[in-house]
N, C-alpha and C. Protein backbone atom coordinates (compact mmCIF):
# COMPACT_ATOMS: atom_id res chain seq x y z
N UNK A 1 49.35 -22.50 33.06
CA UNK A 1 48.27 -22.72 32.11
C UNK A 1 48.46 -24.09 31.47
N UNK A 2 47.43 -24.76 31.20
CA UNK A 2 47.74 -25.76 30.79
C UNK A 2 48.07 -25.86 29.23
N UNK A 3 48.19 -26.94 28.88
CA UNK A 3 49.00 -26.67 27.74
C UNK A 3 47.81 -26.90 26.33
N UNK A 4 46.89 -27.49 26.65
CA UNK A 4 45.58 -27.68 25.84
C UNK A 4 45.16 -26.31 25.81
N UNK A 5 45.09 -25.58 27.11
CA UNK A 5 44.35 -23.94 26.87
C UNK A 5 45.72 -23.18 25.95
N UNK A 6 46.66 -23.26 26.35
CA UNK A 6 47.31 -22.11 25.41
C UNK A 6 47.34 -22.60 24.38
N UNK A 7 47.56 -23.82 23.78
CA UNK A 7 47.25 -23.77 22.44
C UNK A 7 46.02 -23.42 21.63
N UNK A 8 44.85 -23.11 22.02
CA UNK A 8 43.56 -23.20 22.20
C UNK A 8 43.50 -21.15 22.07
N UNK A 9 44.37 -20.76 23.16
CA UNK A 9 44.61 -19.06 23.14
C UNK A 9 45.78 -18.91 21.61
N UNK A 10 46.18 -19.81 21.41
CA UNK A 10 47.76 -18.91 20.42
C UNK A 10 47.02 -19.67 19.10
N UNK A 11 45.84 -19.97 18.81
CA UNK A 11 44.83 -20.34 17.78
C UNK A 11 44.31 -19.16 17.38
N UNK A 12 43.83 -18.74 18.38
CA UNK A 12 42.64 -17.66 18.54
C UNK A 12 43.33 -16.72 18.02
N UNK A 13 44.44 -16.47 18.31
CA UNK A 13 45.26 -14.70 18.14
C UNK A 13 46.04 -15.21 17.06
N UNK A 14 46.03 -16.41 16.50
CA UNK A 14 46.61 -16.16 14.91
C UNK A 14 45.21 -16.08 14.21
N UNK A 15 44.15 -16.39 14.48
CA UNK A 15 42.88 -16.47 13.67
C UNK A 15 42.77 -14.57 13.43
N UNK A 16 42.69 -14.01 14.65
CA UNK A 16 42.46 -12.81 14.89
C UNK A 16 43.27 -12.10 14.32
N UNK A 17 44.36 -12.66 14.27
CA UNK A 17 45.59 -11.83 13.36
C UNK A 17 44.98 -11.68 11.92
N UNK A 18 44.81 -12.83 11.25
CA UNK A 18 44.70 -13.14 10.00
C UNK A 18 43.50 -12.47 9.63
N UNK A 19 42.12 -12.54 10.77
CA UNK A 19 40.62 -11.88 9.96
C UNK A 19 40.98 -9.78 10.45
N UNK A 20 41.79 -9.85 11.25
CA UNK A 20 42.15 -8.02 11.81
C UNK A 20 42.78 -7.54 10.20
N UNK A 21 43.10 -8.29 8.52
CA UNK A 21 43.60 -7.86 7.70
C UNK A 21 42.11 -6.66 7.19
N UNK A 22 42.59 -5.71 6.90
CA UNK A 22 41.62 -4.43 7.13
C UNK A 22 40.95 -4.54 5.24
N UNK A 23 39.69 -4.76 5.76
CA UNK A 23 38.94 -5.38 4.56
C UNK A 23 38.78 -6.44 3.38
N UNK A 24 39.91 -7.28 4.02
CA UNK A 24 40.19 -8.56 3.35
C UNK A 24 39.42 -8.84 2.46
N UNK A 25 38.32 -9.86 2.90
CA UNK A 25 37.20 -10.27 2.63
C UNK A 25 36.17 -9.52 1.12
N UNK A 26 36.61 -8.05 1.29
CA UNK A 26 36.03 -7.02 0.06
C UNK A 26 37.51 -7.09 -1.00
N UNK A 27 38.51 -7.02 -0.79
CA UNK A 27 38.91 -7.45 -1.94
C UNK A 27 39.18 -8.58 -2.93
N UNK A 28 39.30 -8.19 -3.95
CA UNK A 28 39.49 -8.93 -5.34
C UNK A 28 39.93 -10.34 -5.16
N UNK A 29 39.94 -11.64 -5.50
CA UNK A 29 41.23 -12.39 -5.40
C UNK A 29 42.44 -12.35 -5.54
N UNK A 30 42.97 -11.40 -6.08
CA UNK A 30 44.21 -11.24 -6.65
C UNK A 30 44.65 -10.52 -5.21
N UNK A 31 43.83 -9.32 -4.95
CA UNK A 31 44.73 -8.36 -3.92
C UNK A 31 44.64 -9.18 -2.82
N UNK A 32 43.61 -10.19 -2.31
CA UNK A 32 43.41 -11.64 -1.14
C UNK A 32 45.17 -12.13 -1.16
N UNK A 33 45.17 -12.22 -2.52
CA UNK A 33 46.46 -13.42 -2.27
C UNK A 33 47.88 -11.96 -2.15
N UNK A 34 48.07 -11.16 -2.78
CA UNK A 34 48.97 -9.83 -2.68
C UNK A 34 48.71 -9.75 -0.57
N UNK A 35 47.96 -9.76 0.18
CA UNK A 35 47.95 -9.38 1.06
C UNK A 35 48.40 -10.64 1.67
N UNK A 36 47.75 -11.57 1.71
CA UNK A 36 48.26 -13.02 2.40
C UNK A 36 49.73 -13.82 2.24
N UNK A 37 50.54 -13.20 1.33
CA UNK A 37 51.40 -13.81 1.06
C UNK A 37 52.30 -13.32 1.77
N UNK A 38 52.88 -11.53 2.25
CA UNK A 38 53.79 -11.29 3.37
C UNK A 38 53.32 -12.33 4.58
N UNK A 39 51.93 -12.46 5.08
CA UNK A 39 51.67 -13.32 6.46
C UNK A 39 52.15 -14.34 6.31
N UNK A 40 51.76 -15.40 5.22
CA UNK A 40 52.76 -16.38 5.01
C UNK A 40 53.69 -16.87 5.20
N UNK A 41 54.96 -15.45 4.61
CA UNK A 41 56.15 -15.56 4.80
C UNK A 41 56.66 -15.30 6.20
N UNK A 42 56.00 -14.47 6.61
CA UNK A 42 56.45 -14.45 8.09
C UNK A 42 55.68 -15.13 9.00
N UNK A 43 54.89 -16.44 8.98
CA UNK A 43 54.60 -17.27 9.40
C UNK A 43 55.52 -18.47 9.90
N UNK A 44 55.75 -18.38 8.29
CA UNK A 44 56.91 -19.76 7.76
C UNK A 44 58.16 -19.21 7.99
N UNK A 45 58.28 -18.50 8.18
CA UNK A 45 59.73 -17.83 8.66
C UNK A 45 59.87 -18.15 10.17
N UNK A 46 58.78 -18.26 11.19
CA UNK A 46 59.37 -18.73 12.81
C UNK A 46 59.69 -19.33 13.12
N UNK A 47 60.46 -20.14 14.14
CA UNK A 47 60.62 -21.52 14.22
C UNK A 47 59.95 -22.22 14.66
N UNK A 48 59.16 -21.79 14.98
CA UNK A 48 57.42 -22.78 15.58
C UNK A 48 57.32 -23.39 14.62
N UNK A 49 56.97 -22.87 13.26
CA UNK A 49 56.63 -23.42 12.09
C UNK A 49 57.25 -24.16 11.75
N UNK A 50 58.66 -23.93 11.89
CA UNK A 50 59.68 -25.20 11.06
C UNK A 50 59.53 -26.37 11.70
């Protein structure tokens, strides 16, 4: 695969990760950021990220 498409696929399935949070969007700001902040951390926790 080339390397433009998988980055292009491993976009998509963190996007999908992030909007699959089960009613996000309907809660509060407060509970938005309470839910987003474990993803965060285990975002910034891989070594991709670093």
């Amino acid at each position: 695969m080339a390397a433009e498409g998988k980055k292009e696929i491993e976009l998509e399935i963190a996007h999908v990760l992030f909007i699959d949070i089960v009613g996000y969007s309907k809660l509060l700001v407060n509970q938005q950021s309470e839910r987003l902040r474990p993803l965060n951390e285990i975002v910034s926790s891989t070594n991709r990220f670093a």
